[in-house]
N, C-alpha and C. Protein backbone atom coordinates (compact mmCIF):
# COMPACT_ATOMS: atom_id res chain seq x y z
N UNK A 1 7.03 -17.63 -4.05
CA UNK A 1 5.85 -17.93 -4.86
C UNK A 1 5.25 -16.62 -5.33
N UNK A 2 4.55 -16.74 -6.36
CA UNK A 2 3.92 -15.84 -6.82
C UNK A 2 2.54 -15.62 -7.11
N UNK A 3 1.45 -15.28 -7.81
CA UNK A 3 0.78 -15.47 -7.87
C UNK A 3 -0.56 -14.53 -7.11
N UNK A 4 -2.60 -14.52 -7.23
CA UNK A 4 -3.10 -14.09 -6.30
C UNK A 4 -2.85 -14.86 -5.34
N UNK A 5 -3.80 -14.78 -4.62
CA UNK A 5 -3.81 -15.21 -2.83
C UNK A 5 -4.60 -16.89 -3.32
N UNK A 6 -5.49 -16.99 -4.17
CA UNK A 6 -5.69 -18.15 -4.21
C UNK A 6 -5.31 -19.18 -5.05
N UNK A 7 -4.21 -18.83 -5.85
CA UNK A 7 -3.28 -19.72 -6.86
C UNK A 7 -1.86 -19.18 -6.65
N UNK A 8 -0.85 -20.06 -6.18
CA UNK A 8 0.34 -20.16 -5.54
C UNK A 8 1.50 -20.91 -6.88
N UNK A 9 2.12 -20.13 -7.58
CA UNK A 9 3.04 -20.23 -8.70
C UNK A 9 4.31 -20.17 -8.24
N UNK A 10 5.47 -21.09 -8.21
CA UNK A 10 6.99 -21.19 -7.89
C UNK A 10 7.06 -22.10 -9.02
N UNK A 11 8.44 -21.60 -9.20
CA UNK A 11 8.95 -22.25 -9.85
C UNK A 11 10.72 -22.95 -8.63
N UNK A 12 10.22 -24.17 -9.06
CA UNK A 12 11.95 -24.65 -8.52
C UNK A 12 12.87 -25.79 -9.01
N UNK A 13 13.47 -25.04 -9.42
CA UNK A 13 14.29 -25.72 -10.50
C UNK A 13 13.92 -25.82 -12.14
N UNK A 14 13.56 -27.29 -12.22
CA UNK A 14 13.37 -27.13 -13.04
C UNK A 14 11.58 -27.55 -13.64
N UNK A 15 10.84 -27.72 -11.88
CA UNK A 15 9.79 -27.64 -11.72
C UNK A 15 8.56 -26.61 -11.80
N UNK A 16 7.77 -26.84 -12.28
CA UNK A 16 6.79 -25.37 -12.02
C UNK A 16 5.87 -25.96 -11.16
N UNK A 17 5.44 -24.74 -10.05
CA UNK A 17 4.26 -25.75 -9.21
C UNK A 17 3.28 -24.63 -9.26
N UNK A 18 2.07 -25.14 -9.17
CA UNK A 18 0.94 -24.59 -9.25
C UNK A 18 -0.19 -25.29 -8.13
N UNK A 19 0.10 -23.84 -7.12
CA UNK A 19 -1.09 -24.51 -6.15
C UNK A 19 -2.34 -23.91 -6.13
N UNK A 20 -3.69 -24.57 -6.02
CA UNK A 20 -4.95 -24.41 -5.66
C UNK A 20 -4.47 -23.69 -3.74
N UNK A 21 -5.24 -22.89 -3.70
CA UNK A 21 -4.59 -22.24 -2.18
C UNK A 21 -6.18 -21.42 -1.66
N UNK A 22 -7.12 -21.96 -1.78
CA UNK A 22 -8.58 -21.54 -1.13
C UNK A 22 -8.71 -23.09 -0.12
N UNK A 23 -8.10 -23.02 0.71
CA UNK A 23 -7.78 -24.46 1.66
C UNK A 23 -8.51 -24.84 1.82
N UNK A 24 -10.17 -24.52 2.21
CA UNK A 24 -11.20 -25.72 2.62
C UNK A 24 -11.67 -26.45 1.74
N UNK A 25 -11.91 -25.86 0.32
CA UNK A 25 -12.19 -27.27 -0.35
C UNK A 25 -11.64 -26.56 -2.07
N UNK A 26 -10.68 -25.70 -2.07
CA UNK A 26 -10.04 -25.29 -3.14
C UNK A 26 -11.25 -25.45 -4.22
N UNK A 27 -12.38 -24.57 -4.01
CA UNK A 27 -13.18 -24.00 -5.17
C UNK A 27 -12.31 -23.57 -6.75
N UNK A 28 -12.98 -23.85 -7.56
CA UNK A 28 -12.20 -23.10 -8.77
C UNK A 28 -13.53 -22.19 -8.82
N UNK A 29 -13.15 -20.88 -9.15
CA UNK A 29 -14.22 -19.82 -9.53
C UNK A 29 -13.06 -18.67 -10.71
N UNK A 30 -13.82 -17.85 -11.02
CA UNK A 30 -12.77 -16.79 -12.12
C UNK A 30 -11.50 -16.59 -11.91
N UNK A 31 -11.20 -16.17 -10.58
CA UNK A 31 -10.03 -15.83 -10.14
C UNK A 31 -8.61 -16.90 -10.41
N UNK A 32 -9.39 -18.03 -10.03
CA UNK A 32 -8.31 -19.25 -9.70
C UNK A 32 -8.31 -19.82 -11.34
N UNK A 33 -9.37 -20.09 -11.84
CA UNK A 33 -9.21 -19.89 -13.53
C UNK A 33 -8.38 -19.41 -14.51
N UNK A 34 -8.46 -18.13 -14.12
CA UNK A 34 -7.37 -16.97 -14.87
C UNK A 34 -5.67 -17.97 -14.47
N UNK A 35 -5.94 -17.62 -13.06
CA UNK A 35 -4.52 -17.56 -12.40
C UNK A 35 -3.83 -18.91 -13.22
N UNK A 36 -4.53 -20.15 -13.03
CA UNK A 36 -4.45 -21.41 -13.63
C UNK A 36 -3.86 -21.19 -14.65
N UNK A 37 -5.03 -20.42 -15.75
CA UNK A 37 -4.29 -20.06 -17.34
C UNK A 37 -3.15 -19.93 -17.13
N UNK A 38 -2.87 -18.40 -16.31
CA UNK A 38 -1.63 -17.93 -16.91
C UNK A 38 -0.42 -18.74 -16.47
N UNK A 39 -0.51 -19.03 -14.86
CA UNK A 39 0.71 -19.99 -14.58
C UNK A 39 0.68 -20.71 -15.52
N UNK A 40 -0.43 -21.37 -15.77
CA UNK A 40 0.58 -22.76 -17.07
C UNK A 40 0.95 -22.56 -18.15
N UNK A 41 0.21 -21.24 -18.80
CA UNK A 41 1.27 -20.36 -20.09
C UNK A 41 2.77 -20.04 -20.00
N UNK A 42 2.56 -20.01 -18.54
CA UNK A 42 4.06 -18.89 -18.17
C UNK A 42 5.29 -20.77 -18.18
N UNK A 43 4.65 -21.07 -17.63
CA UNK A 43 5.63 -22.52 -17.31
C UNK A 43 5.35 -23.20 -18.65
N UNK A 44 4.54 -23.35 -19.51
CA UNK A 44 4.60 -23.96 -20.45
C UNK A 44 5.84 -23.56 -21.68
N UNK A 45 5.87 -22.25 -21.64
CA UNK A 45 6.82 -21.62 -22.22
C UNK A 45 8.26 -21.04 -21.17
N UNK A 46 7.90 -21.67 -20.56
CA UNK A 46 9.97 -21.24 -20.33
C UNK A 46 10.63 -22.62 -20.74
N UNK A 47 11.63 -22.52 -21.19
CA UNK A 47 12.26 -23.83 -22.21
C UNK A 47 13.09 -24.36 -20.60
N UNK A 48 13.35 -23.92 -19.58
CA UNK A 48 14.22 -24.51 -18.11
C UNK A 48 13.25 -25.16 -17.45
N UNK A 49 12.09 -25.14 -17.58
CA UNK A 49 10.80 -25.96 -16.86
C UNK A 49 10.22 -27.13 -18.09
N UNK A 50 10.50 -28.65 -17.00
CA UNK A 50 10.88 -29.90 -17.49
C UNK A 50 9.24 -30.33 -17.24
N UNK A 51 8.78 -30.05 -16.10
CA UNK A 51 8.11 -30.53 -15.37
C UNK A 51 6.73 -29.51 -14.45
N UNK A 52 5.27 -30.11 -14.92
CA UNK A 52 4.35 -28.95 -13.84
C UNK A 52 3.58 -30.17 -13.28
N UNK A 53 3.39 -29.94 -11.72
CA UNK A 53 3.28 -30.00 -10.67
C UNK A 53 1.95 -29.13 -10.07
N UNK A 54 0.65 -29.86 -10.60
CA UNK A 54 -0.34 -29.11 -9.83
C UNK A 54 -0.84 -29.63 -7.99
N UNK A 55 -1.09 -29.25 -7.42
CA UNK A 55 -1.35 -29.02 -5.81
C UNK A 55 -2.46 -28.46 -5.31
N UNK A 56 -2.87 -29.16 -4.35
CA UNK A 56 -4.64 -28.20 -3.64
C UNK A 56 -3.87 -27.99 -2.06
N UNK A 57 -3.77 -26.77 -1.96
CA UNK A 57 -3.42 -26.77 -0.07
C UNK A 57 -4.84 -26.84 0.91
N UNK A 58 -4.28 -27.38 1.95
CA UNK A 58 -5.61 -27.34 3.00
C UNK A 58 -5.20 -29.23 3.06
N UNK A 59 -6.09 -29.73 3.95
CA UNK A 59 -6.02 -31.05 4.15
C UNK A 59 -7.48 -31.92 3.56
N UNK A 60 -8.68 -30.88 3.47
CA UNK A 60 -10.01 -31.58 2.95
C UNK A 60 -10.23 -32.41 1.28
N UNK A 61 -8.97 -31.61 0.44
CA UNK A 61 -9.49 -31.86 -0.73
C UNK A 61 -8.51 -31.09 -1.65
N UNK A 62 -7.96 -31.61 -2.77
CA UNK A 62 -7.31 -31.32 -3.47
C UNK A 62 -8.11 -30.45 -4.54
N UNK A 63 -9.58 -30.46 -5.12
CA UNK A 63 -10.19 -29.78 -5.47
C UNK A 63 -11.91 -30.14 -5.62
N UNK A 64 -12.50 -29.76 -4.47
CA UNK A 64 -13.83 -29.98 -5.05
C UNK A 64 -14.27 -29.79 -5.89
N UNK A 65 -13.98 -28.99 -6.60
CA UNK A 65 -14.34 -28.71 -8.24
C UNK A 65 -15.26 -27.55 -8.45
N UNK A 66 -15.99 -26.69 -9.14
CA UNK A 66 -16.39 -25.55 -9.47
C UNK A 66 -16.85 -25.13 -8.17
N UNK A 67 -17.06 -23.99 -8.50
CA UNK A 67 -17.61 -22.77 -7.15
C UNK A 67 -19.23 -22.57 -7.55
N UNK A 68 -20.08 -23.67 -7.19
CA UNK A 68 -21.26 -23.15 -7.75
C UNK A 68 -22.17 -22.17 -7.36
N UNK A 69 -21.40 -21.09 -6.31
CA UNK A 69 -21.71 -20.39 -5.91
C UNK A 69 -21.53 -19.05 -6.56
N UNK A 70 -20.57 -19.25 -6.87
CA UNK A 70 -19.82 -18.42 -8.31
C UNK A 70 -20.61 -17.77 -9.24
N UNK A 71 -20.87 -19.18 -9.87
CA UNK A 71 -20.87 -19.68 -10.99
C UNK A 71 -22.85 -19.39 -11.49
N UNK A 72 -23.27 -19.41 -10.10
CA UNK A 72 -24.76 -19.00 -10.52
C UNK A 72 -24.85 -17.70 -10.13
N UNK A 73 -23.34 -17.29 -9.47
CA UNK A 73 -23.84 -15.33 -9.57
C UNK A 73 -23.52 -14.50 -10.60
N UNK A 74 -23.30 -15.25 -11.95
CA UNK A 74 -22.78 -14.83 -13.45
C UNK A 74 -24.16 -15.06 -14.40
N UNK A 75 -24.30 -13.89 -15.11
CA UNK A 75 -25.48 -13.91 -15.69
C UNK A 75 -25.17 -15.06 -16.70
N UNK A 76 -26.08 -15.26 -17.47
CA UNK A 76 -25.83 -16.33 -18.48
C UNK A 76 -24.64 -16.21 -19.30
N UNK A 77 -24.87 -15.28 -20.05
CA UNK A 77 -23.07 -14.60 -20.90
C UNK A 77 -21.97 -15.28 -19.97
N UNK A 78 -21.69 -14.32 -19.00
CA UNK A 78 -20.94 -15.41 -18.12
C UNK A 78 -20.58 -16.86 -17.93
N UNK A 79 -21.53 -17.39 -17.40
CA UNK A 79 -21.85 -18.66 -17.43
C UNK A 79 -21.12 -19.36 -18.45
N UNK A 80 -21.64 -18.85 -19.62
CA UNK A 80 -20.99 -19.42 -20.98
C UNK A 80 -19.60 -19.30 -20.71
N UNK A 81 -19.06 -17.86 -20.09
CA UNK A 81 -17.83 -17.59 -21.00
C UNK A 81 -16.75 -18.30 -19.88
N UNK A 82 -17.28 -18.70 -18.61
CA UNK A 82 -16.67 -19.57 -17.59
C UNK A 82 -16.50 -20.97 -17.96
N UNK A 83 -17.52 -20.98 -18.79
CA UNK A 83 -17.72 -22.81 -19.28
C UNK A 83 -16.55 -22.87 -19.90
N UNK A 84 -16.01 -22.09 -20.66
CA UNK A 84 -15.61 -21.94 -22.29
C UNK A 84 -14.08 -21.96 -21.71
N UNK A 85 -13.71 -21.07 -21.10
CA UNK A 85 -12.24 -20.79 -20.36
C UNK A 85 -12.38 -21.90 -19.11
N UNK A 86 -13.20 -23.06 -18.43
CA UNK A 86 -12.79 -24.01 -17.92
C UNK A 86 -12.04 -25.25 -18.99
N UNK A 87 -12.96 -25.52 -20.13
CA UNK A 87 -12.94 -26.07 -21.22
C UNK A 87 -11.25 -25.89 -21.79
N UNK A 88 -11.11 -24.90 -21.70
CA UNK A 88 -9.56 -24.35 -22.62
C UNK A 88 -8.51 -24.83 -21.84
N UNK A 89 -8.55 -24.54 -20.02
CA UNK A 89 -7.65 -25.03 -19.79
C UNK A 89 -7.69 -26.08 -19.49
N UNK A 90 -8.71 -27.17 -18.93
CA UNK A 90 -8.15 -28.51 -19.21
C UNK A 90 -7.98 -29.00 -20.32
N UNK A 91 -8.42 -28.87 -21.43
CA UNK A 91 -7.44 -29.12 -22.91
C UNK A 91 -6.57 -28.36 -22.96
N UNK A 92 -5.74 -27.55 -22.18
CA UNK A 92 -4.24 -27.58 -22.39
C UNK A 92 -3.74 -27.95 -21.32
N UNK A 93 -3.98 -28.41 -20.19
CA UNK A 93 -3.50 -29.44 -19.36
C UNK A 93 -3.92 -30.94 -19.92
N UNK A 94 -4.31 -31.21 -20.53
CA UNK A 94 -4.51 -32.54 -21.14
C UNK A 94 -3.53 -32.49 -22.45
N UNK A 95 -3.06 -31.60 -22.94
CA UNK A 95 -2.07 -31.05 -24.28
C UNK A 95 -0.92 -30.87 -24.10
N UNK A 96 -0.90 -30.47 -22.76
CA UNK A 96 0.58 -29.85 -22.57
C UNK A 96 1.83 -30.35 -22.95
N UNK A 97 3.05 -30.03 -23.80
CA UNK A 97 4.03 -30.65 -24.35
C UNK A 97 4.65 -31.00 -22.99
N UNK A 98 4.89 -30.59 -21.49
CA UNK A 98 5.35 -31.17 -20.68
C UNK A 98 4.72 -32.07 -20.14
N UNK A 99 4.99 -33.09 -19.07
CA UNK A 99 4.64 -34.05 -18.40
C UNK A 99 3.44 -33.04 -16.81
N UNK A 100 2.67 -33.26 -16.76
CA UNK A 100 2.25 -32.49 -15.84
C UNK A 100 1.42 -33.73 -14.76
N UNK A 101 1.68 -33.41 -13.33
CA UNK A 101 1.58 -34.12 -12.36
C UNK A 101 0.55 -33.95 -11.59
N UNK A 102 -0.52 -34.06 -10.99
CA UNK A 102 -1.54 -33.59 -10.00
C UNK A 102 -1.19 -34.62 -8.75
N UNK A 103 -0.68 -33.80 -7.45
CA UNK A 103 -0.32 -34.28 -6.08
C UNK A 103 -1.79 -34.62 -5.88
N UNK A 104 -2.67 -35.62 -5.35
CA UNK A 104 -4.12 -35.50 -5.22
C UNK A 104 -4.08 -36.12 -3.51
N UNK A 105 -5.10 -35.65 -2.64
CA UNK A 105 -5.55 -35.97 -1.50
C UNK A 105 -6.71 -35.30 -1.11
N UNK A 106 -7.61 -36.15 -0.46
CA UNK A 106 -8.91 -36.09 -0.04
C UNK A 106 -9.50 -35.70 -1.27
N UNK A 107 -10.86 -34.54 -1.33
CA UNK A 107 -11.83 -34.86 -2.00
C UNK A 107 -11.27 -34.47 -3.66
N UNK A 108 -11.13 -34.77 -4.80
CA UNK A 108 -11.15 -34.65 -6.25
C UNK A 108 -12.03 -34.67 -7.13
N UNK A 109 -12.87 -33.67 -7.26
CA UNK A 109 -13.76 -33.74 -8.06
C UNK A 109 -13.63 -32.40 -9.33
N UNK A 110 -13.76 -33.17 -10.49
CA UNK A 110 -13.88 -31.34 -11.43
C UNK A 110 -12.83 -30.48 -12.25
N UNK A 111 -12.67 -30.46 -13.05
CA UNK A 111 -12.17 -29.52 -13.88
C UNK A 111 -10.50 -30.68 -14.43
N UNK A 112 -10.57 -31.45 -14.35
CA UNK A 112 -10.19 -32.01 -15.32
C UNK A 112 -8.58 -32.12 -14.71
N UNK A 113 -8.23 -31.78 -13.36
CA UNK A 113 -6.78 -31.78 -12.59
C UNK A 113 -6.15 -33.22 -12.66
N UNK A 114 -7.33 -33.45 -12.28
CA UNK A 114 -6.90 -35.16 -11.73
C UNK A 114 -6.45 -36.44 -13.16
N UNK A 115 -6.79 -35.47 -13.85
CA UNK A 115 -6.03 -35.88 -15.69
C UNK A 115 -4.72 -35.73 -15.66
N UNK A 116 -4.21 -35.16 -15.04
CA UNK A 116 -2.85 -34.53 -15.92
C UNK A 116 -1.88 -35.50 -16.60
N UNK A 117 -1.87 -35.81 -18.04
CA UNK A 117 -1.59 -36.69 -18.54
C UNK A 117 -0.94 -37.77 -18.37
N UNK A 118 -2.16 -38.16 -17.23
CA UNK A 118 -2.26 -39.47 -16.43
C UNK A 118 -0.68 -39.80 -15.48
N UNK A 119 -0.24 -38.60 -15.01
CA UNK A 119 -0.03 -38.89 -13.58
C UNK A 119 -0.48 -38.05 -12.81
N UNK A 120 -0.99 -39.33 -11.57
CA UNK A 120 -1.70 -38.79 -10.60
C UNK A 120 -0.96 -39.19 -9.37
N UNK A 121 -0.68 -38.66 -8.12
CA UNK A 121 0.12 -39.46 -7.12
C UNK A 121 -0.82 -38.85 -5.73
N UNK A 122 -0.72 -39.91 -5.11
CA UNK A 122 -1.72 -39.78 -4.05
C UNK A 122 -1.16 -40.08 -2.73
């Protein structure tokens, strides 16, 4: 796998997986944002990946959803520009020319995972 420490990118086969990896309740904050983007740029564009496969590790929650802890330590500019790049990537996880999957267990709340053009498996 690849990836920071809190977004977990493999590819296998002809799968791309993308894990949420902040285990107690897989916050999304900047870091895991970015990481999000780019894994699904990177898998969106390799023509051998059929299939993405998003994931929350830990057992509490597949994603509680924003870090509002984060998220109120960003001045307003910020704020905005977090809104704006949450916004982008779930409209391209809601866009994506592949089929994209969200594994979901325990808590799901936020950012638009639990969409992935409507499969969800639980």
């Amino acid at each position: 796998m690849s990836g920071s420490d809190t977004v977990l990118y493999e590819k296998k086969g002809k799968l791309a997986v993308i894990k949420l990896n902040r285990p107690e309740l897989n916050l999304i904050d900047g870091t895991i944002l970015n990481k999000l983007s780019e894994s699904l740029k990177d898998a969106e564009g390799d023509q051998n990946i059929r299939c993405i496969l998003f994931m929350g590790a830990g057992k509490k929650a597949f994603s509680a959803g924003i870090d509002l802890k984060y998220v109120s330590s960003l001045p307003k500019d910020g704020q905005l520009k977090f809104a704006e790049q949450t916004n982008e990537v779930v409209y391209r996880i809601a866009q994506s020319i592949k089929p994209t999957v969200a594994a979901l267990h325990g808590h799901v709340i936020g950012l638009g995972l639990h969409d992935c053009n409507g499969f969800r498996v639980t």
